[in-house]
Protein backbone atom coordinates (compact mmCIF):
# COMPACT_ATOMS: atom_id res chain seq x y z
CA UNK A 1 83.65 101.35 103.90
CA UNK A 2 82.59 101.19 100.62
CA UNK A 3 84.31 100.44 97.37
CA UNK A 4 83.42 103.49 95.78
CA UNK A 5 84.93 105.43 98.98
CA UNK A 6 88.05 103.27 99.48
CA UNK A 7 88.77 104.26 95.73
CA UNK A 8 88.75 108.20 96.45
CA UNK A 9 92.34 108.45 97.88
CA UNK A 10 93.59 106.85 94.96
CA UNK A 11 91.57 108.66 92.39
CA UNK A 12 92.77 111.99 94.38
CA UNK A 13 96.35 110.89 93.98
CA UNK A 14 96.01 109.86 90.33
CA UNK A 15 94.32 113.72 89.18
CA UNK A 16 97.06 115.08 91.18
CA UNK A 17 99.44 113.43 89.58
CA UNK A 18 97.93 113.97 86.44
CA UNK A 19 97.01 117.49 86.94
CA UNK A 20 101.43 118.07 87.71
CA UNK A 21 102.27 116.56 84.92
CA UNK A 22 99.84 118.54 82.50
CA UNK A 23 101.07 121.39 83.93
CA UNK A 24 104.72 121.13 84.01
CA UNK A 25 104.93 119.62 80.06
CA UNK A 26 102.38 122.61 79.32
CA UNK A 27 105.31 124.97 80.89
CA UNK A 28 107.80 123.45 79.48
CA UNK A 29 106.74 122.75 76.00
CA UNK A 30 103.99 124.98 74.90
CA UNK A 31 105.68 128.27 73.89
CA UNK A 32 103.02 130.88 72.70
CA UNK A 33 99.01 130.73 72.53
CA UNK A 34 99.06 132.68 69.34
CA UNK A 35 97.69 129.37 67.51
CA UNK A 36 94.61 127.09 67.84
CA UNK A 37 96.51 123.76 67.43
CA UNK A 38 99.96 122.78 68.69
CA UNK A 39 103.03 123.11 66.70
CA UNK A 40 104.77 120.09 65.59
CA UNK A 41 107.63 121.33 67.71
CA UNK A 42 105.09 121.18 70.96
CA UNK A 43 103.36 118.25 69.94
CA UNK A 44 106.98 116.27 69.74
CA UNK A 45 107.77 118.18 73.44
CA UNK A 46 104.68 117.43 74.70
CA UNK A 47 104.88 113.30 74.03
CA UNK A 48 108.58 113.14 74.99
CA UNK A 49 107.79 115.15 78.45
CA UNK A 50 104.63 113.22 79.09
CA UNK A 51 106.73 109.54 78.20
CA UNK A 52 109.62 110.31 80.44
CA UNK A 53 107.04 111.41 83.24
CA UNK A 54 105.13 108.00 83.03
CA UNK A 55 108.32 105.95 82.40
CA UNK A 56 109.35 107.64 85.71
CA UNK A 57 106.54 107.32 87.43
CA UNK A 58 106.62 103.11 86.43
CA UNK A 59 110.09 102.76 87.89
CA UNK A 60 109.38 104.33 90.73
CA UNK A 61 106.43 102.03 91.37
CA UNK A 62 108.03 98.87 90.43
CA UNK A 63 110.82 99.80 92.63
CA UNK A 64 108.15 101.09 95.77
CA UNK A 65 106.13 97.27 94.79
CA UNK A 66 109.65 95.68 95.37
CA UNK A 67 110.62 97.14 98.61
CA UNK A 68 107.25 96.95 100.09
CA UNK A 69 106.97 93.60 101.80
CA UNK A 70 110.60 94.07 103.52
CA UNK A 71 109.24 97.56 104.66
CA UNK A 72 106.26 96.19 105.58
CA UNK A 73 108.01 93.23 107.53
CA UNK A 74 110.46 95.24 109.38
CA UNK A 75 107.56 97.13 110.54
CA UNK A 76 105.61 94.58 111.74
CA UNK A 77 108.90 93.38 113.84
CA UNK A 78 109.31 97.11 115.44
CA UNK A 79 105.93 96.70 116.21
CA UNK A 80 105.67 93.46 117.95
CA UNK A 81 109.37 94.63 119.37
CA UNK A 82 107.47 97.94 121.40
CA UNK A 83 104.42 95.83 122.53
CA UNK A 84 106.80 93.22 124.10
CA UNK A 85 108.55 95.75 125.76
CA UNK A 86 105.18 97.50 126.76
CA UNK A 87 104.69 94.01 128.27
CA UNK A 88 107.77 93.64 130.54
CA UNK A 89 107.97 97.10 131.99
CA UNK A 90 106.85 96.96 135.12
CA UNK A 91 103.34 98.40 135.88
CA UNK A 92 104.21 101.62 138.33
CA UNK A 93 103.13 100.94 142.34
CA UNK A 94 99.89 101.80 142.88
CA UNK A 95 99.80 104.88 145.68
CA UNK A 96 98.51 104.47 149.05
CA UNK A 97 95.26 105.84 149.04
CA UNK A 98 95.79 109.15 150.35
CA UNK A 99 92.18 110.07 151.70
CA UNK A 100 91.95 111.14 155.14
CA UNK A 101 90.52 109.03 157.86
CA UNK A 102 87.13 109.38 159.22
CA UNK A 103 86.84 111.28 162.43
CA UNK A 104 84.10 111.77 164.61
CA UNK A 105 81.02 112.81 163.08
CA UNK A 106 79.64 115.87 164.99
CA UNK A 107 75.83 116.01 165.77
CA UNK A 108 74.06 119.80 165.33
C-alpha cells in the first residue's frame, strides 16, 4: 500500500470532521445572509465555537493517545487468551468412513 493511499482514511476523517464543525458553528452563529461579510457578533461566535470544537477535539485525543497502549495490550492478551484455548480443545473424532463396501461387480 502506498503512502498516498494509507493517508486517505485519515484525510476522509479530517474533512469530515472539518466539514461538522463548519456546519454546526455556521448554524449556530451565523444569523441572517442579508450581508456580504460577517458581523462582529458572528465573527466573535464563530472563533469561540470553532476554539471550543478544536480544544475538544485535543482532549479527546490526548486522552484516546493515553489509553491506547493499555487497550491495545489487553487486546493482544484476549487474543493470545482465544488462540490458546483454540489450542487445547480437543480436535472432534474423525467419523468412520461411512461409504459402502464393494460388492460383487456384475458382468453385462
Amino acid at each position: 500500500v502506498s503512502p498516498a493511499a494509507a493517508g486517505l482514511p485519515a484525510l476522509r476523517d479530517f474533512l469530515l470532521l472539518y466539514n461538522r464543525m463548519t456546519e454546526l458553528c455556521f448554524c449556530r452563529c451565523v444569523s441572517d445572509l442579508n450581508h456580504r461579510l460577517l458581523t462582529r457578533r458572528e465573527e466573535l461566535c464563530l472563533e469561540r465555537c470553532a476554539g471550543k470544537l478544536v480544544r475538544c477535539n485535543h482532549r479527546l485525543l490526548s486522552a484516546y493517545v493515553a489509553l491506547m497502549p493499555s487497550i491495545a495490550q489487553r487486546r493482544a492478551a484476549d487474543y493470545e487468551a482465544s488462540a490458546a484455548r483454540a489450542q487445547e480443545a480437543p480436535a472432534a473424532p474423525a467419523a468412520p468412513d461411512a461409504s459402502p463396501a464393494p460388492g460383487p461387480v456384475l458382468a453385462v
